[in-house]
Protein backbone atom coordinates (compact mmCIF):
# COMPACT_ATOMS: atom_id res chain seq x y z
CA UNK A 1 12.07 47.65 -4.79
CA UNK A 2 8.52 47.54 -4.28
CA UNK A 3 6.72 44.60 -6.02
CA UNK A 4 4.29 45.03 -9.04
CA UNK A 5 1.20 43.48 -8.87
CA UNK A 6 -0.88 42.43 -12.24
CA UNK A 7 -4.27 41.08 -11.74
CA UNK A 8 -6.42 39.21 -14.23
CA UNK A 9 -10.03 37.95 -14.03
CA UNK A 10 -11.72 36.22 -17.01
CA UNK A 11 -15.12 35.49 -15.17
CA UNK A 12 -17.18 37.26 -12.53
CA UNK A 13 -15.63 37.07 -8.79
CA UNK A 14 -18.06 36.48 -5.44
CA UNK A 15 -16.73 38.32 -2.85
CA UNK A 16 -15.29 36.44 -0.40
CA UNK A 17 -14.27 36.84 3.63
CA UNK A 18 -10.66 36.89 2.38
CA UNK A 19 -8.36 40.31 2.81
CA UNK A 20 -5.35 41.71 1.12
CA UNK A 21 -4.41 40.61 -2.04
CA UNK A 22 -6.51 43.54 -3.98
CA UNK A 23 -4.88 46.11 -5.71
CA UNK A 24 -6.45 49.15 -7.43
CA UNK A 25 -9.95 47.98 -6.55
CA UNK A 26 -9.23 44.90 -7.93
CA UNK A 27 -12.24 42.44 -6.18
CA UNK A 28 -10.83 39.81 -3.23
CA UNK A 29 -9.74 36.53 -4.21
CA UNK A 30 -12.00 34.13 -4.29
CA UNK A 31 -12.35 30.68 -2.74
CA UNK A 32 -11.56 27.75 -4.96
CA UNK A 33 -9.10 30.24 -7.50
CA UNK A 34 -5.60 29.14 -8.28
CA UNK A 35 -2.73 31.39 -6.86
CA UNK A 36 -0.36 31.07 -9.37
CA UNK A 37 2.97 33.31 -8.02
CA UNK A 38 5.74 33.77 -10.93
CA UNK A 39 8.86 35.09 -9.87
CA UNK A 40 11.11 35.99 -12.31
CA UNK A 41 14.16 38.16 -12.22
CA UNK A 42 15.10 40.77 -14.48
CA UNK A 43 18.83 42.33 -15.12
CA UNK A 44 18.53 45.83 -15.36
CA UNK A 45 21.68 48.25 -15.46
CA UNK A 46 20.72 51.55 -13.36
CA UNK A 47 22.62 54.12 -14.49
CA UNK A 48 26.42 53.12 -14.62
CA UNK A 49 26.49 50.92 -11.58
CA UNK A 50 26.30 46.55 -11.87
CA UNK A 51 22.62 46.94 -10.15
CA UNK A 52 20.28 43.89 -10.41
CA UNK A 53 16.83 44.45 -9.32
CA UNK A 54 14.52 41.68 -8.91
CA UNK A 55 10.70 41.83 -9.90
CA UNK A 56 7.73 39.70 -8.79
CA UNK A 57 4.65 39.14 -10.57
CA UNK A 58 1.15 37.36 -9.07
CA UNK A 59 -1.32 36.15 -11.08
CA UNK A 60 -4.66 35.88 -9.68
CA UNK A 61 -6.57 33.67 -12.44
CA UNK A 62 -9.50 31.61 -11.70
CA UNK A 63 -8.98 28.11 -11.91
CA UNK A 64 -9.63 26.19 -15.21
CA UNK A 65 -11.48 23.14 -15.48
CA UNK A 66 -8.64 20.65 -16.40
CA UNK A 67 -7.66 21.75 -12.60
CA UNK A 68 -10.29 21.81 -10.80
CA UNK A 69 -10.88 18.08 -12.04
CA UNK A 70 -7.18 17.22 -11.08
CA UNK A 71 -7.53 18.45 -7.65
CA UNK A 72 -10.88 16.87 -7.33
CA UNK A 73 -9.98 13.76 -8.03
CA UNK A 74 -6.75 13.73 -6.03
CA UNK A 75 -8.76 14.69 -2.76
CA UNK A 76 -11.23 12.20 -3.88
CA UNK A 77 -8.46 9.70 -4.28
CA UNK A 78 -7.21 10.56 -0.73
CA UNK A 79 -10.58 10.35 0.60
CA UNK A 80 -11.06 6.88 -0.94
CA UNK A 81 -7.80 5.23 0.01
CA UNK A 82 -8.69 6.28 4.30
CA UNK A 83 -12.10 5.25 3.79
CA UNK A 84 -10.95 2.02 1.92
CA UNK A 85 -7.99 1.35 5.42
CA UNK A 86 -11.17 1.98 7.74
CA UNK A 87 -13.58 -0.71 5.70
CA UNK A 88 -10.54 -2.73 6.37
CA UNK A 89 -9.80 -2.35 9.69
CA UNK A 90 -13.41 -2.66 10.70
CA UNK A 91 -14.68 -5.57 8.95
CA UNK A 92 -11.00 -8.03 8.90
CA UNK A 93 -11.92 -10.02 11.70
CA UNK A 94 -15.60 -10.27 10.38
CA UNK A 95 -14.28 -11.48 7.06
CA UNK A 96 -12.62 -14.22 9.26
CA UNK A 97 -15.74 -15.19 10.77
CA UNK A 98 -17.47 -15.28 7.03
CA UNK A 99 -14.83 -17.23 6.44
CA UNK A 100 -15.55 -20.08 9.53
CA UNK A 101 -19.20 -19.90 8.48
CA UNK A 102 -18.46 -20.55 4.43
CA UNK A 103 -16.32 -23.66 5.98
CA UNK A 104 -18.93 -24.73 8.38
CA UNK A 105 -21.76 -24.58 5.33
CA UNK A 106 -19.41 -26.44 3.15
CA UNK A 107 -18.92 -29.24 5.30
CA UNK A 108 -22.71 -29.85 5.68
CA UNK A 109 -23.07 -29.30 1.89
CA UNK A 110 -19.90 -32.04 2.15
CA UNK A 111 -21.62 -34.65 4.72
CA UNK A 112 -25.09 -34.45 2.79
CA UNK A 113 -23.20 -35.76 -0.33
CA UNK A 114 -21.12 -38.46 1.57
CA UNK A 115 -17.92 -36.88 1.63
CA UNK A 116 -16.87 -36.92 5.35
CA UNK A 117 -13.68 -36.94 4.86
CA UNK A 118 -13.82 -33.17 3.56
CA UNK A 119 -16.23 -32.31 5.81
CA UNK A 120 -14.09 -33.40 9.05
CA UNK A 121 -11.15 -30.96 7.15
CA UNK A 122 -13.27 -27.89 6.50
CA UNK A 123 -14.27 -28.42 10.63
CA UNK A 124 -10.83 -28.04 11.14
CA UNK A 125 -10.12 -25.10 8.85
CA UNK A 126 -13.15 -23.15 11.02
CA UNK A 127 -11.03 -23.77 13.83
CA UNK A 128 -8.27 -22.07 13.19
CA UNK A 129 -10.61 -19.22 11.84
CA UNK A 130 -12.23 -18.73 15.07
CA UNK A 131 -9.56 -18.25 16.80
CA UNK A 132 -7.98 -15.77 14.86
CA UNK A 133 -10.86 -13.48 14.16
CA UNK A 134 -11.07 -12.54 17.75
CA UNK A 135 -7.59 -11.96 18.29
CA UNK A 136 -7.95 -9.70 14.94
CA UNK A 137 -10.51 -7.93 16.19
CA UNK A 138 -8.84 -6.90 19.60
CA UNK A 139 -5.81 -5.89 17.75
CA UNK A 140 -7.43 -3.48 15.87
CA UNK A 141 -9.75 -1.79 17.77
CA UNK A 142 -12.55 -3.82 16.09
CA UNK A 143 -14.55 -5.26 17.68
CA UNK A 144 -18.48 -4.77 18.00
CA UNK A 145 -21.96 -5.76 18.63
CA UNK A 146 -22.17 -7.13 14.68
CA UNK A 147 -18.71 -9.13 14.92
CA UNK A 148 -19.72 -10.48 18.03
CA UNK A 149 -22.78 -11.98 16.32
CA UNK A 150 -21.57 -13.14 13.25
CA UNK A 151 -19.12 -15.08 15.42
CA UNK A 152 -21.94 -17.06 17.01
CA UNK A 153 -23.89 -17.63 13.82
CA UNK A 154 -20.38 -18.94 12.16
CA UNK A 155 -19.75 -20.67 15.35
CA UNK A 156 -23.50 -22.39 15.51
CA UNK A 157 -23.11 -23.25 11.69
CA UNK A 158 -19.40 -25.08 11.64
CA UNK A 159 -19.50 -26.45 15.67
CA UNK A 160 -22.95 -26.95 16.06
CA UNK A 161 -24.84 -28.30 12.45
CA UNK A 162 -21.36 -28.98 10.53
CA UNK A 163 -20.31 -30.88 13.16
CA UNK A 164 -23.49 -33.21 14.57
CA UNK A 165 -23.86 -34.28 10.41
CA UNK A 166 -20.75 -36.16 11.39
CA UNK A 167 -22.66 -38.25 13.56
CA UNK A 168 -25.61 -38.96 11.20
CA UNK A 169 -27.10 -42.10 9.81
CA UNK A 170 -30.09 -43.46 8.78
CA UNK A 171 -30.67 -44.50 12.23
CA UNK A 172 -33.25 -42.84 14.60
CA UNK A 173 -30.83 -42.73 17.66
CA UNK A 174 -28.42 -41.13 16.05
CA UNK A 175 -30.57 -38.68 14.36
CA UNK A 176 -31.93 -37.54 17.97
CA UNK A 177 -27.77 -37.51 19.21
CA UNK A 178 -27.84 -35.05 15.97
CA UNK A 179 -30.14 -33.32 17.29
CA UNK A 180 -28.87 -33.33 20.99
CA UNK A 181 -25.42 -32.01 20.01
CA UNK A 182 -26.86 -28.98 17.92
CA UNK A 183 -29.56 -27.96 20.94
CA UNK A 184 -25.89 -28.20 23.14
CA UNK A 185 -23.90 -26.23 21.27
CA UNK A 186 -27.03 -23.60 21.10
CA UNK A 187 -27.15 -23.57 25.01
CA UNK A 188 -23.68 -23.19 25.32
CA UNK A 189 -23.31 -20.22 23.13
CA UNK A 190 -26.52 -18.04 24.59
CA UNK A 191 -27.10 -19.19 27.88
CA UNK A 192 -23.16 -19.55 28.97
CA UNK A 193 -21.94 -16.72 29.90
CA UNK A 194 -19.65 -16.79 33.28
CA UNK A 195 -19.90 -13.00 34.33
CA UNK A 196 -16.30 -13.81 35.10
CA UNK A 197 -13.39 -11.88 32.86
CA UNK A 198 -11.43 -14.32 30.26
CA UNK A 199 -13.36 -17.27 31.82
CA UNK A 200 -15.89 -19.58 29.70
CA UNK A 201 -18.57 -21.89 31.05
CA UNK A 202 -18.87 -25.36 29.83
CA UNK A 203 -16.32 -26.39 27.17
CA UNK A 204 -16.17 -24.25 23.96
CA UNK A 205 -17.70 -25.85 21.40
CA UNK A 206 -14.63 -25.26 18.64
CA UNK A 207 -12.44 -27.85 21.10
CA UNK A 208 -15.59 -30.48 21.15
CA UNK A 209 -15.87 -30.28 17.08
CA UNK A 210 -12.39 -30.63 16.82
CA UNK A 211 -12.24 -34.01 18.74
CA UNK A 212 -14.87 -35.45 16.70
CA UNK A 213 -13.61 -34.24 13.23
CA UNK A 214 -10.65 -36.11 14.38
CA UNK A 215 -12.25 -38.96 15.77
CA UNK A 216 -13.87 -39.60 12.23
CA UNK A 217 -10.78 -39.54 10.16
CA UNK A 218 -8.60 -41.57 12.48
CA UNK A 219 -10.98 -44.18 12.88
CA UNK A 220 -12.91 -44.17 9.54
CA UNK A 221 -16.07 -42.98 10.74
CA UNK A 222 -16.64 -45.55 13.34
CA UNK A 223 -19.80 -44.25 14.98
CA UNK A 224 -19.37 -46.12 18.50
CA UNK A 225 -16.33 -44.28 19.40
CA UNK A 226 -18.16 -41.16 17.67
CA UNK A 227 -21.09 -41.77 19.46
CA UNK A 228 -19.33 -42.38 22.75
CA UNK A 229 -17.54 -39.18 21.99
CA UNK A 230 -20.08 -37.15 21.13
CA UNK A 231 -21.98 -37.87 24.55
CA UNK A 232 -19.02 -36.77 26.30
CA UNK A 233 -18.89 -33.63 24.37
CA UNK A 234 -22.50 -32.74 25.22
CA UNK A 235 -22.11 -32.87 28.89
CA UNK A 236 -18.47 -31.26 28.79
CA UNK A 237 -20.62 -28.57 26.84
CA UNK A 238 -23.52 -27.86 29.28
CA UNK A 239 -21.63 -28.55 32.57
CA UNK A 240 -21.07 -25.62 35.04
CA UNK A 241 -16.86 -25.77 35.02
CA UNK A 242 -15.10 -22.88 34.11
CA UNK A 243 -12.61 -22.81 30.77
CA UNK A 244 -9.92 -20.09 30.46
CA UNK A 245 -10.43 -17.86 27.43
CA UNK A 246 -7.78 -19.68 24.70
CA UNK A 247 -6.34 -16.27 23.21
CA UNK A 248 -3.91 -18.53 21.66
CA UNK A 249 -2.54 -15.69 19.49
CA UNK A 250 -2.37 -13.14 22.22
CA UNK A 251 -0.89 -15.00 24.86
CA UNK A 252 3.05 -16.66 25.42
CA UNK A 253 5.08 -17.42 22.39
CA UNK A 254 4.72 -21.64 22.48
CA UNK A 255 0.83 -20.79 21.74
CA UNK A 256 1.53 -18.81 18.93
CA UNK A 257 3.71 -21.71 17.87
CA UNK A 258 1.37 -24.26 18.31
CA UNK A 259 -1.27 -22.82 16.19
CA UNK A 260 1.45 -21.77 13.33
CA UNK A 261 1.54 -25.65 13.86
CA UNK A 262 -2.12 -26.15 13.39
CA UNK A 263 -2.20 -24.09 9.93
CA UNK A 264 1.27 -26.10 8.90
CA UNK A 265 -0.56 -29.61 9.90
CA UNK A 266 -3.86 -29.07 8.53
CA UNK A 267 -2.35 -27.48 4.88
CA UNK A 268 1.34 -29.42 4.48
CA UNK A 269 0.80 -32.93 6.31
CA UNK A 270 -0.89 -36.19 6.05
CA UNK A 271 -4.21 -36.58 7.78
CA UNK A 272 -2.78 -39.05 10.40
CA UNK A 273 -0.10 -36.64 11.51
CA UNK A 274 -2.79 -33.70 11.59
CA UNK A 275 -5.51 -35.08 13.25
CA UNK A 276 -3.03 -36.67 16.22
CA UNK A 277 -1.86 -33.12 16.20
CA UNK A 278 -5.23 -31.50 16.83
CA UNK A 279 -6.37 -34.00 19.50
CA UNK A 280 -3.65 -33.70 21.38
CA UNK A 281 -4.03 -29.97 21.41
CA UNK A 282 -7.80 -30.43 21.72
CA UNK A 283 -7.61 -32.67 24.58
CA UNK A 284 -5.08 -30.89 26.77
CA UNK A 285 -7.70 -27.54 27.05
CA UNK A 286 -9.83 -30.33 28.17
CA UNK A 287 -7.69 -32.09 30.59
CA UNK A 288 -5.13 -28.45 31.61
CA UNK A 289 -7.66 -25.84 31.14
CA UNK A 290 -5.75 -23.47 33.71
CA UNK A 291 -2.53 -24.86 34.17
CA UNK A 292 -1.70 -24.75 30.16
CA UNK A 293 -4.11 -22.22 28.33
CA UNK A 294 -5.36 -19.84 30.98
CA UNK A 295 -4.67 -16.50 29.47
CA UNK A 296 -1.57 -14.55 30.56
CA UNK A 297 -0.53 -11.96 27.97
């Protein structure tokens, strides 16, 4: 049986670029009306035989407020929750390096004040944030001309200024060292670049910090072994050799390890443990650049 059609309009209809659906000259639907489709059967007895014919009904009615506002705000919920997973994916590995450069102002704030023990920990802490946020950033598709800045800046603030306030005194040599290390770490992170894929030139300046934070706890501060250090660090820093990229978290399994080891020392242990545990690691990118932390994913 042919379906009946019953059309109802309540307010004035635009027409629309949309066929069919009309009916007696009833106007086209238009865009943005709800479709509501009822389909109900009815029992009817034709004649003396157990007949059943069944009957469809559309409504055309234009949509109410209550639903426009629903359907709004689910397709604005949509819309929010991808556009919310995109922030997210863009700007995680930034957040990291926010992160290295909160530590790195801390510590200064730390080493104005006299507190070098908390400064030598929150030099630490930025190491393990740098060298996560550019594994993050490769493993999401991330990465960019702004993450690759505010990289440097976090790295100039924790490495470079964090770190040469571990050297200062009230003395004038050791004011210029200050100095000396910061205008290193500067020259190492603009002027440095090898040309040569997952190669550095001169030492990265994370390892360098890392040696002197740890330096300064095990020994108490003693500023001729930091000073000696320090020295050491500058030329390692400005020299022509070539360091492998560290991708510690994108390369074999026993490098992932050993920096699940890092965030276990620097959180769960005792300082001695820790820092012994970070100059070793520090040391041997120093001493095995290629034959332990060249990158081989």
């Amino acid at each position: 049986m042919r379906p009946s059609f019953s059309c109802r309009w309540n307010t004035p209809i635009r027409p629309v670029a949309i066929e069919a659906m009309t009916m007696s000259g009833s106007p086209a639907l238009q865009t943005g009306d709800v479709l509501q489709v009822i389909i109900f059967r009815s029992f009817q007895l034709l004649c003396c035989g157990q007949t059943y014919a069944e009957r469809t009904m559309i409504l055309l009615t234009p949509s109410s407020g209550f639903f426009q506002h629903t359907n709004k705000l689910f397709l604005s919920e949509q819309a929010t929750g991808v556009q919310l997973k995109e922030f997210v994916r863009k700007n995680a590995a930034n957040a990291l390096s926010m992160a290295n450069m909160l530590m790195g102002m801390a510590s200064i704030l730390c080493s104005l004040n006299g507190h070098q023990h908390a400064a030598c920990w929150l030099v630490l802490i930025g190491y393990l944030l740098d060298l996560a946020d550019g594994a993050v950033a490769r493993r999401l598709d991330a990465c960019s001309a702004l993450g690759a800045k505010l990289d440097d800046f976090a790295d100039f603030t924790t490495f470079g200024i964090a770190t040469s306030l571990l050297l200062r005194t009230h003395a004038l040599m050791d004011n210029i060292l200050c100095m000396c290390y910061v205008l290193s770490v500067i020259v190492r992170l603009c002027f440095f670049s090898s040309g040569i894929p997952f190669m550095y030139r001169g030492l990265p300046c994370i390892y360098s910090s890392a040696i002197l934070a740890c330096l300064s706890l095990l020994t108490g501060g003693n500023m001729v072994i930091l000073r000696v250090t320090a020295v050491a660090m500058i030329l390692f820093m400005v020299n022509q050799g070539f360091y492998p990229h560290d991708r510690v978290l994108e390369s074999q399994a026993w490098k992932k390890v050993v920096y699940a080891g890092g965030v276990v020392m620097v959180f769960c242990s005792s300082f001695p443990p820790a820092c012994v545990y970070y100059l070793l690691w520090s040391v041997s990118y120093i001493l095995f650049p290629t034959t332990l932390w060249s990158c081989k994913v």
